[in-house]
Structures are given as C-alpha cells and as structure tokens.
C-alpha atoms as a PDB file:
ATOM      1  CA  UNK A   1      67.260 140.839-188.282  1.00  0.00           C
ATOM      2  CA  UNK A   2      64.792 137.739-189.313  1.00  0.00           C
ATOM      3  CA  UNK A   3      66.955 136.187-186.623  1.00  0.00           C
ATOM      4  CA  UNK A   4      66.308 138.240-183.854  1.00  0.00           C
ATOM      5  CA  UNK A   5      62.562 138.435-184.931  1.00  0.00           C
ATOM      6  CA  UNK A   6      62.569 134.842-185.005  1.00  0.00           C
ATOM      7  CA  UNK A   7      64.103 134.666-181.477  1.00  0.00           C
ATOM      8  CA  UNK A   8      61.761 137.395-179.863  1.00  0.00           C
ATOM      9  CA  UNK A   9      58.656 134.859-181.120  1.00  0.00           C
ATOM     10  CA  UNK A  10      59.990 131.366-179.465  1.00  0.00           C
ATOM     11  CA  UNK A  11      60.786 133.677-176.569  1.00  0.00           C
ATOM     12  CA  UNK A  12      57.151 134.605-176.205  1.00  0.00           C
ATOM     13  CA  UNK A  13      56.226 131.208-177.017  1.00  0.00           C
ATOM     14  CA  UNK A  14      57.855 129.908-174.306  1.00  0.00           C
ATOM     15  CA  UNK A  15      56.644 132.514-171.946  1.00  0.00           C
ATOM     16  CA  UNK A  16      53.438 131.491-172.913  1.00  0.00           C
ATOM     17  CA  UNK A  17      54.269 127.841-172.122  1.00  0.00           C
ATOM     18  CA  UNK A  18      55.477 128.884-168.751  1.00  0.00           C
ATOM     19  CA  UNK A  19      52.230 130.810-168.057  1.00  0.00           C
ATOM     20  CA  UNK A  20      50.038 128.419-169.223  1.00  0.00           C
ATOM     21  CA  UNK A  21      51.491 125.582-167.000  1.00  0.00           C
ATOM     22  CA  UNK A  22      51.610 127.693-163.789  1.00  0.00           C
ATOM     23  CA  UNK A  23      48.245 128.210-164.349  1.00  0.00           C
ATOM     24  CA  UNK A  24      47.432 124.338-165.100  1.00  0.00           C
ATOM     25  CA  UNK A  25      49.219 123.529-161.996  1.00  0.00           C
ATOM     26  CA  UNK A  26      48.289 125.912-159.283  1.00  0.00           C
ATOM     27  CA  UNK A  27      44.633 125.943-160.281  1.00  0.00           C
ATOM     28  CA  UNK A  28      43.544 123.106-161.715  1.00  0.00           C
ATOM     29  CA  UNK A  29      45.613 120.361-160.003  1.00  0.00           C
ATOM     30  CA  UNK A  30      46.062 121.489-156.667  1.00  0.00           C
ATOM     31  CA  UNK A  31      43.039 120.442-154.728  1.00  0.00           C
ATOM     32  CA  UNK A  32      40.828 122.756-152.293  1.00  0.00           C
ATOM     33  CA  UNK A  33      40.545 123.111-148.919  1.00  0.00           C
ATOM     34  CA  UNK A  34      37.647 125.390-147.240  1.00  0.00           C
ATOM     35  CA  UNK A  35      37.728 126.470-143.462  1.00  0.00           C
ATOM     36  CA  UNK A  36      35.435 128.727-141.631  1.00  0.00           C
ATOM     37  CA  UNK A  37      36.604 131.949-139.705  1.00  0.00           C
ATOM     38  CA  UNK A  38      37.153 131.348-136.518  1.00  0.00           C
ATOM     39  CA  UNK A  39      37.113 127.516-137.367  1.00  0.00           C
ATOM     40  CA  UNK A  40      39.725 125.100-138.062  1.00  0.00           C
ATOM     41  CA  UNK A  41      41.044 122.959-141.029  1.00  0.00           C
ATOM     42  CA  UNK A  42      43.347 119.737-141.362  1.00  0.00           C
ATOM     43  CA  UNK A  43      45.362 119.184-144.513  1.00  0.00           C
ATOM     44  CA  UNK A  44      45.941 115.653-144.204  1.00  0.00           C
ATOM     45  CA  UNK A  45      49.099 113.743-146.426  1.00  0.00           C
ATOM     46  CA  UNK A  46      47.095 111.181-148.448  1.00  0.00           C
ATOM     47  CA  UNK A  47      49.222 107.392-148.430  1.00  0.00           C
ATOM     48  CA  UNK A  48      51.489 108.653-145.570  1.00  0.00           C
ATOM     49  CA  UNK A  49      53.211 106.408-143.167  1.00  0.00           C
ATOM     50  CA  UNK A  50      56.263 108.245-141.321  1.00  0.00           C
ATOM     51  CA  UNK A  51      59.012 111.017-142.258  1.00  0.00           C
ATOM     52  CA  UNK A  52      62.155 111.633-141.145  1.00  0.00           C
ATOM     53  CA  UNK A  53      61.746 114.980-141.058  1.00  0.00           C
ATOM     54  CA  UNK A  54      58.488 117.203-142.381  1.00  0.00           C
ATOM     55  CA  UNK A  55      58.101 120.934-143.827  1.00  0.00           C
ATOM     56  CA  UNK A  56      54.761 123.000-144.431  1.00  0.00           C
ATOM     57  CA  UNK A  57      54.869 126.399-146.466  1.00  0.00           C
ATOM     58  CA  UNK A  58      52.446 128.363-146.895  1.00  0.00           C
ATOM     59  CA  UNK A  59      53.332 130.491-150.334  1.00  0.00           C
ATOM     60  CA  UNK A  60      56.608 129.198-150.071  1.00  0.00           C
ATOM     61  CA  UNK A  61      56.931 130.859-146.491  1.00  0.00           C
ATOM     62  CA  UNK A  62      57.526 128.001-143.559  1.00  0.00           C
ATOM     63  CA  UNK A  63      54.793 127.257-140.871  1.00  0.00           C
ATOM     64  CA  UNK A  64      55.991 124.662-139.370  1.00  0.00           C
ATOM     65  CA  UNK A  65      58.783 121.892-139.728  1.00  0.00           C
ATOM     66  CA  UNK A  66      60.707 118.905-137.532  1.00  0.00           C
ATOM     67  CA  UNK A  67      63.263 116.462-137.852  1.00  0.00           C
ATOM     68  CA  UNK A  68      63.375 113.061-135.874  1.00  0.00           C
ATOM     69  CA  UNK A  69      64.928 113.150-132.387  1.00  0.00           C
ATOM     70  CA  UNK A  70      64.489 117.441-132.937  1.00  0.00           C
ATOM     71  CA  UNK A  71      62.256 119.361-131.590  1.00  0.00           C
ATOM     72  CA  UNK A  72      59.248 121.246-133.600  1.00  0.00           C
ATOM     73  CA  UNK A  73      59.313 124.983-134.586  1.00  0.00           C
ATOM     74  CA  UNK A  74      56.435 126.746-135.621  1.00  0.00           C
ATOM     75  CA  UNK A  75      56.722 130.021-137.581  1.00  0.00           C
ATOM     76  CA  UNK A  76      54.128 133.328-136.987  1.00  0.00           C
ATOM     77  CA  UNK A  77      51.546 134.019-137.507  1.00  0.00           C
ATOM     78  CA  UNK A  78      50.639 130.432-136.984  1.00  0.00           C
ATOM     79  CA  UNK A  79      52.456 130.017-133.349  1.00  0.00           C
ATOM     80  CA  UNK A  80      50.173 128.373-130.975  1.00  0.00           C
ATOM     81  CA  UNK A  81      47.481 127.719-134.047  1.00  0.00           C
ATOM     82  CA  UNK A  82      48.581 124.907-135.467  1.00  0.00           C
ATOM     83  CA  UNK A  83      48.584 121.155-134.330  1.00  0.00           C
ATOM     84  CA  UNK A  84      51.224 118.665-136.570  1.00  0.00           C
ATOM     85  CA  UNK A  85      50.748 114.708-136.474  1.00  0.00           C
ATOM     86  CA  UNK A  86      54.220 113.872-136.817  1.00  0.00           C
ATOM     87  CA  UNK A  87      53.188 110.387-137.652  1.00  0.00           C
ATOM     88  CA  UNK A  88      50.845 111.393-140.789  1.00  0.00           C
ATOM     89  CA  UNK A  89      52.584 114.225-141.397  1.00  0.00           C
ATOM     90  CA  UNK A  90      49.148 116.207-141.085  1.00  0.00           C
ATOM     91  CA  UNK A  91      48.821 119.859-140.398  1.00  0.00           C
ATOM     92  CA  UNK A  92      45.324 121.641-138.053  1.00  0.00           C
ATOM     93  CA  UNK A  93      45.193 124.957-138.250  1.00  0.00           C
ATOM     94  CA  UNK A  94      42.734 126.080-135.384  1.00  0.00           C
ATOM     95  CA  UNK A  95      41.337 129.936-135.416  1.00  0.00           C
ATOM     96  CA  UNK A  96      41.904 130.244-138.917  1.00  0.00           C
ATOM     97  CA  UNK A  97      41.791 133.833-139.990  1.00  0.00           C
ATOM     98  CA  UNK A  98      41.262 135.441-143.510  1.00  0.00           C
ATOM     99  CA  UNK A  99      44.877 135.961-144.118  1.00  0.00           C
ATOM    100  CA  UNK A 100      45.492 131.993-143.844  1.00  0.00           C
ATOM    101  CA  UNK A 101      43.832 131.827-147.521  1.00  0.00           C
ATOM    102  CA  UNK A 102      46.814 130.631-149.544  1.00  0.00           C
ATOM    103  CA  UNK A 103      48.497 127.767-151.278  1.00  0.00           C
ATOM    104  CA  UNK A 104      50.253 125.228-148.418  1.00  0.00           C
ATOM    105  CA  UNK A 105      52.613 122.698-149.436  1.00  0.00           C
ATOM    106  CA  UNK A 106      54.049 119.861-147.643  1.00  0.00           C
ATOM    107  CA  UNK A 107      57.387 118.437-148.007  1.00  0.00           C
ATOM    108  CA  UNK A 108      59.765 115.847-146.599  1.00  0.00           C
ATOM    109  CA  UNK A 109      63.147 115.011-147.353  1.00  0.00           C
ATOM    110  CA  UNK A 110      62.842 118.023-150.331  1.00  0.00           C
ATOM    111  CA  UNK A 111      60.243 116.678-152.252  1.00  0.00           C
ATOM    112  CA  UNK A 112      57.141 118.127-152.123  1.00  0.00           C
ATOM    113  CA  UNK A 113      54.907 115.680-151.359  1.00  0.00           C
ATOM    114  CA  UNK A 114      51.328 117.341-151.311  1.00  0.00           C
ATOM    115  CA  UNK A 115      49.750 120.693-152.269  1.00  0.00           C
ATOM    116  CA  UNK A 116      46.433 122.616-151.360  1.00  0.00           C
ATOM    117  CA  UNK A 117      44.321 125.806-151.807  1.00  0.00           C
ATOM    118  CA  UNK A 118      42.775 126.848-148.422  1.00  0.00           C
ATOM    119  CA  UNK A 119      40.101 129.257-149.008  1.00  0.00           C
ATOM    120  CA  UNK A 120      38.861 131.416-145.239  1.00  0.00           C
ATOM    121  CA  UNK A 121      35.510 131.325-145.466  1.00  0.00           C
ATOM    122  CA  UNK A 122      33.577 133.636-143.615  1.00  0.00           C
ATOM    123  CA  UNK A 123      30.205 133.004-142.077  1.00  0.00           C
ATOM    124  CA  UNK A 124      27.467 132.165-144.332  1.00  0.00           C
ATOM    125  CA  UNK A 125      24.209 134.628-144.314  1.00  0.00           C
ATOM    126  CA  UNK A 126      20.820 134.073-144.279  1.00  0.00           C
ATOM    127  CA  UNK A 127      19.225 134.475-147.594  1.00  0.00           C
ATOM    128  CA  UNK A 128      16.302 137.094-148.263  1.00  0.00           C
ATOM    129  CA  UNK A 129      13.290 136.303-150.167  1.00  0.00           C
ATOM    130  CA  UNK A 130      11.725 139.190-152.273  1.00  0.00           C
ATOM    131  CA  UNK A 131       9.240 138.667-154.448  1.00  0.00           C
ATOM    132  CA  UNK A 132       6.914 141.324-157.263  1.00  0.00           C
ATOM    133  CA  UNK A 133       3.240 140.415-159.160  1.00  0.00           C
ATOM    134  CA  UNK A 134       2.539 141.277-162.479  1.00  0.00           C
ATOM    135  CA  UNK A 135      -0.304 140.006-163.832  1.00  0.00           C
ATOM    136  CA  UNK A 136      -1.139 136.262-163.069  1.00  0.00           C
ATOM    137  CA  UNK A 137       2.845 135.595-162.203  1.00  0.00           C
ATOM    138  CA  UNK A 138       5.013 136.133-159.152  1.00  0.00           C
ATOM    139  CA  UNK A 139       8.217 136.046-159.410  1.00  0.00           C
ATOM    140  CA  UNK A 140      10.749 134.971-155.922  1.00  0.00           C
ATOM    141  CA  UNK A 141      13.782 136.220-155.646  1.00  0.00           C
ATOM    142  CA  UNK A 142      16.498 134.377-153.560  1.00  0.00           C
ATOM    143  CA  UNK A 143      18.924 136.721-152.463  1.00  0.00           C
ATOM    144  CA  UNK A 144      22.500 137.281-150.421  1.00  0.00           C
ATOM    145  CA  UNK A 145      25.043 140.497-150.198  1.00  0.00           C
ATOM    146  CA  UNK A 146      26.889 140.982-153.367  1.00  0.00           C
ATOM    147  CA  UNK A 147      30.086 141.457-151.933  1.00  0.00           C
ATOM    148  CA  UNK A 148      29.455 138.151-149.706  1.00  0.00           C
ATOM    149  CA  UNK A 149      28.898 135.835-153.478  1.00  0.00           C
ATOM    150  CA  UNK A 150      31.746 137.682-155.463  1.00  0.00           C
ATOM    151  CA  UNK A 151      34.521 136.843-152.426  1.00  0.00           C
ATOM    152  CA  UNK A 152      33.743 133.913-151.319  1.00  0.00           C
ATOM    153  CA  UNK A 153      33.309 130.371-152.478  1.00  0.00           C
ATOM    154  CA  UNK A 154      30.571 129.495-154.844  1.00  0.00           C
ATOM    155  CA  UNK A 155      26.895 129.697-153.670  1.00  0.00           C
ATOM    156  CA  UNK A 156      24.489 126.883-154.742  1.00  0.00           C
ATOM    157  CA  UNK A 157      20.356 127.714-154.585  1.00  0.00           C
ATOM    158  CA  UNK A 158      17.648 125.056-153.897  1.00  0.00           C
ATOM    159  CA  UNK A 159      14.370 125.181-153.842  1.00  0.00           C
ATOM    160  CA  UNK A 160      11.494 123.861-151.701  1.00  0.00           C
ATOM    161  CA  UNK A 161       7.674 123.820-152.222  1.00  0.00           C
ATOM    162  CA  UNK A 162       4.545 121.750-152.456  1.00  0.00           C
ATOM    163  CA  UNK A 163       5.081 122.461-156.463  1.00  0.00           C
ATOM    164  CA  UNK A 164       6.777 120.835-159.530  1.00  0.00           C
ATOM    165  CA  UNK A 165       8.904 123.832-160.098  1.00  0.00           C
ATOM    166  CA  UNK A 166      10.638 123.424-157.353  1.00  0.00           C
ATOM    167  CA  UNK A 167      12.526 120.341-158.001  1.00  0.00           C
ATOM    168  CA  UNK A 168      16.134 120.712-158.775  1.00  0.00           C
ATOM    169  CA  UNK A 169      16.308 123.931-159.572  1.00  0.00           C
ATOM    170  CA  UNK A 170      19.642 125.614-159.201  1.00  0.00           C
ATOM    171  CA  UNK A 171      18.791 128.821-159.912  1.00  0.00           C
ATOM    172  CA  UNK A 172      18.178 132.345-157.478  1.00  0.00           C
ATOM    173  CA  UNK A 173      14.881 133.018-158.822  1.00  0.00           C
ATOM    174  CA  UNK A 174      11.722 131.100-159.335  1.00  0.00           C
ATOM    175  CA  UNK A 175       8.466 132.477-160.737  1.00  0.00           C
ATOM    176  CA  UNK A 176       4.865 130.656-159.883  1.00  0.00           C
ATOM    177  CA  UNK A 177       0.892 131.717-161.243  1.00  0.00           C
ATOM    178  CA  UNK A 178      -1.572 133.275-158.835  1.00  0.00           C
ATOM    179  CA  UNK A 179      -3.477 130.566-159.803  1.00  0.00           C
ATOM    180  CA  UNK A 180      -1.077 128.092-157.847  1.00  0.00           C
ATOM    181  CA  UNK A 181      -2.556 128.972-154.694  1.00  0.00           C
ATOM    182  CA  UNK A 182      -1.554 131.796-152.285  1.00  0.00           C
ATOM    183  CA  UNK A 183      -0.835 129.734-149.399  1.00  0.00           C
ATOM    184  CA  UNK A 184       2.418 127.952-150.547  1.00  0.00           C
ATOM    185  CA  UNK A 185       5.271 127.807-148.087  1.00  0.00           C
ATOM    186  CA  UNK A 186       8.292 128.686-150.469  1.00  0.00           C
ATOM    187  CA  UNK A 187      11.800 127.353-148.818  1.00  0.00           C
ATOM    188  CA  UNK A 188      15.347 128.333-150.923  1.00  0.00           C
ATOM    189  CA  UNK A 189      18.403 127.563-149.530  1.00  0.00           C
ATOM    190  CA  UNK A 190      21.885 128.839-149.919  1.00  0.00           C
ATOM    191  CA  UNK A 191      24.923 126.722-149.575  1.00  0.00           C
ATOM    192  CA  UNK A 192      28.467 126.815-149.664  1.00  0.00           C
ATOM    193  CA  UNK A 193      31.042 123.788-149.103  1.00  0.00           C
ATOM    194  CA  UNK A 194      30.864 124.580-145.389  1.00  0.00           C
ATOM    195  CA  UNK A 195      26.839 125.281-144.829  1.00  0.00           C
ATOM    196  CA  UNK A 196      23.639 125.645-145.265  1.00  0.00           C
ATOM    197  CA  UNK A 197      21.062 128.462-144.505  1.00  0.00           C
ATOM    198  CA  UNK A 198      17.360 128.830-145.475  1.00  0.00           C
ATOM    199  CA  UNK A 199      14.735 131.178-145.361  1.00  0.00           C
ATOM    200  CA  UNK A 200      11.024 131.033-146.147  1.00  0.00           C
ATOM    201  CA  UNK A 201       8.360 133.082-148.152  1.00  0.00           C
ATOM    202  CA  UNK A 202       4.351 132.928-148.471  1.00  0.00           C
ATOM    203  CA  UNK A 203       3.085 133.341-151.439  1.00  0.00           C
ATOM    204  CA  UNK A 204       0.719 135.209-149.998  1.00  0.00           C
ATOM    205  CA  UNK A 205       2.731 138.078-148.862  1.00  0.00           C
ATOM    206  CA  UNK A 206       3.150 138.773-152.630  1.00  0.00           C
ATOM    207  CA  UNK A 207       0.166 139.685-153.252  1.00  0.00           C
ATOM    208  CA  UNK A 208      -1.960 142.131-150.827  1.00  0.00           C
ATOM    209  CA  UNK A 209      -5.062 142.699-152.280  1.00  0.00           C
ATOM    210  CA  UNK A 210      -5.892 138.615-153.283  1.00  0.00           C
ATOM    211  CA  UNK A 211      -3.792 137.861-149.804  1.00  0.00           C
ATOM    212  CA  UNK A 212      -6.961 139.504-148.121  1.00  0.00           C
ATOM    213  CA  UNK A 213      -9.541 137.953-149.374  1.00  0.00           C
ATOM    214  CA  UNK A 214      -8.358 134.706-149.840  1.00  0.00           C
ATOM    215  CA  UNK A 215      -7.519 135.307-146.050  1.00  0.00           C
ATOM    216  CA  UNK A 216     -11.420 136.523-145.203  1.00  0.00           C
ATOM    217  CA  UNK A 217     -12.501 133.341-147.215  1.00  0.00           C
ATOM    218  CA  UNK A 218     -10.610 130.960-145.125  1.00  0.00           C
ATOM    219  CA  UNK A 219     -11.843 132.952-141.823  1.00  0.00           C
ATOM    220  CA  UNK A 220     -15.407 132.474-143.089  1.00  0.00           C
ATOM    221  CA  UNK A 221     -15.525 129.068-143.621  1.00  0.00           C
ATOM    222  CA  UNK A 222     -14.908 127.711-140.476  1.00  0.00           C
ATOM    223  CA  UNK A 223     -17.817 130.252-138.705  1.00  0.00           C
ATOM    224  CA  UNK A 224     -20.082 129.557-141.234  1.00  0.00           C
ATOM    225  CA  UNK A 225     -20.045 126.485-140.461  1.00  0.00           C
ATOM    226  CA  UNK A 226     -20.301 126.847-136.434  1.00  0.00           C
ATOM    227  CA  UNK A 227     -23.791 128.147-138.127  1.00  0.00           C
ATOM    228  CA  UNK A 228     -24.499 125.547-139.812  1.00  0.00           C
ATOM    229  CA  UNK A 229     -23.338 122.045-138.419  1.00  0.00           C
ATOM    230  CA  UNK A 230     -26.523 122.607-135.942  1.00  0.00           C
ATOM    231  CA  UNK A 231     -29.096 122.801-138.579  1.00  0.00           C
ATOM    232  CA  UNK A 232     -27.658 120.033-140.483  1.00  0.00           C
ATOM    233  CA  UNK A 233     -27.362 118.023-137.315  1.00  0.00           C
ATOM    234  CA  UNK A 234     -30.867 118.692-136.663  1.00  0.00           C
ATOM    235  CA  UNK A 235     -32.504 117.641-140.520  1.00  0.00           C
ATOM    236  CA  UNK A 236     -30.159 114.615-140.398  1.00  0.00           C
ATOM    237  CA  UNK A 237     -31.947 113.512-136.666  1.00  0.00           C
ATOM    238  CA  UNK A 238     -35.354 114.606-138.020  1.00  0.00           C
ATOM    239  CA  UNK A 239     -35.976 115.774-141.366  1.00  0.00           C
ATOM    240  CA  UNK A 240     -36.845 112.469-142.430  1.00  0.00           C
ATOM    241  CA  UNK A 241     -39.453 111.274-140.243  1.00  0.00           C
ATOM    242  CA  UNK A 242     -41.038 114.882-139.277  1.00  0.00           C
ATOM    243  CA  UNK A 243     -44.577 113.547-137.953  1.00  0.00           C
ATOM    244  CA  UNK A 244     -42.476 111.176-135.521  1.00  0.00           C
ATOM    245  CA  UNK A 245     -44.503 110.799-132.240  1.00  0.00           C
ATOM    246  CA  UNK A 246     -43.385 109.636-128.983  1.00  0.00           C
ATOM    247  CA  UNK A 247     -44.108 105.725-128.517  1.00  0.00           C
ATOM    248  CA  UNK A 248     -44.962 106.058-124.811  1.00  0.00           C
END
C-alpha cells in the first residue's frame, strides 16, 4: 500500500516536471515573431550557411521542405504563400492570415535547428480620448476596443503635452488641474510591435462652461486691441509735446 502511495506521488512529480518544462520551453525560450494581416513575415535561421535538405512545421504539421538536386513541395494552406531561401534556409510567409498564429520550427538533417511563435496581428486602431471634470482636475482617458487589447499583442501608451506629466508615462490615463491651462494639445499614442497610432484631445473640450469664456477672452483681446493700438499710436506721436506748432 505505502508502495503504491509512494509511486502515485513520484508519478505526479514527474508529471509536474514534464509540465513545467513544456511550459519553460515553448514559452519562454522560443522567441516571437509578429506579422500583420494581410502582411508578411520572414523567420530567418540565425548562423546558417547551406543544408542539404530543409523542413518547416508549423505545430508539427509540414509547410514546406526540399532536398538538394529535388524539387520543393509546399503543403496547404500555405501553397503559393510562402517564399524559401534555400541558401539561408529562411521561410516568407506573404498574406499571412489569423490561422498562421502558431509555433514554426525549422529542421535539417532531423535536428531541429530553430523555433518561433508567430503571432497574426490584426490592424491596429486608433485610440479614443475621453476625458470628465470634477472639481479643479480632469482626468484623460486613452482608450482602444477591449476585445482588440485582450487578443492581441501587448499595447504600450505614451503621452504627449507641453506638461511635466507627460513624460514617460506608460499608463492609459492621465489627469491634469484646470489651472494648467485649457488650451493644451494632449497627444497619447498606442503601440504594438508592428505600429503606432495617435490621437489628440484639447483640454478645452473638457470643460464647457470655462472652455467658453476662456474662448470669449482670447476673441476679445485681439479686437480690443484693433481699438486701442490707434490711441496709443497717437499719445506715443503726441502726448508728449501737445503745444507742438508747425515750424513753417
């Protein structure tokens, strides 16, 4: 009985083991590839020179593969997608589609050689700036589709403005003081290991009521002084000397 019990524990142990290095290996050593929809990738052979014959899986399913003197076959869905340097031993996929996100693997002579995780990204969005006011703060909120962040590849946020707190901030939200100014020209910008996209935000536009008349203030200052310029112009040319007579 202690046996068997004793048996059943290395046996989870080991399963364990087995787990834990599957994991180690397939996530943290193999490197990453991104690739747009639509676009294409190349999953080049780091230190290669020539083969005598090359193999790329994808999940352990062939793509493509070619011995010297032989000719090349490619496997679907990839036919007519794929370019292979048979010198390198690199592999272009071109119109890469969602379904090509998977682990590739080349070989050569049966030894894998290389390994990668492509991720299919799709195309980036735009990001949407929202902002509230409460009080003396407003508050910017840098936003994309939640289904877009949670399925795709990590999204970075960076900030751009005339002021301090916008320097290397990473994250999707950013909150300024009225008293900052309403006419700041707040930039944030998404990214992902393909692109960039940015969008823009007054601070202005956060605020209504103060947007108005910090709008009719700037309005008035250039007519008032249309008004004015020709009564200064006139003191400055006569104000001092008023009993000034003609010399003739």
């Amino acid at each position: 009985m202690a046996a068997g019990v004793l048996a059943g524990r290395h046996f989870r142990v080991l399963s364990l083991v087995c787990l834990w290095r599957w994991i180690v290996l397939t996530s943290c050593d193999v490197p990453w590839r991104y690739g747009a929809v639509n676009g294409s990738v190349t999953l080049d052979v780091p230190g290669s020179t020539s083969f005598e014959d090359i193999m790329w899986r994808q999940d352990r399913n062939k793509v493509t593969e070619w011995r010297r003197n032989d000719v090349e076959t490619t496997y679907p869905p990839f036919r007519g997608r794929i370019s292979l340097n048979k010198t390198t031993g690199a592999l272009t996929i071109f119109n890469l589609q969602p379904s090509d996100g998977a682990e590739y693997e080349f070989e050569s002579s049966g030894r894998t050689m290389t390994r990668y995780v492509l991720k299919v990204l799709e195309p980036l969005p735009s990001p949407t700036l929202n902002c509230t006011s409460t009080g003396e703060n407003i508050t910017v909120s840098c936003e994309i589709p939640e289904d877009y962040e949670s399925h795709q590849a990590p999204i970075r946020y960076s900030w751009s403005c005339p002021l301090a707190q916008c320097n290397n901030s990473p994250e999707p939200t950013m909150s300024f003081q009225k008293k900052d100014g309403f006419l700041q020209k707040i930039l944030c910008t998404v990214s992902n290991p393909l692109v960039n996209k940015t969008s823009s935000i007054y601070l202005e536009t956060c605020v209504p009521g103060d947007r108005s008349r910090s709008r009719y203030g700037l309005i008035a200052l250039p007519i008032a002084a249309i008004f004015i310029f020709p009564f200064v112009r006139y003191f400055l040319k006569y104000g001092r000397n008023p009993r000034r007579t003609d010399s003739s």
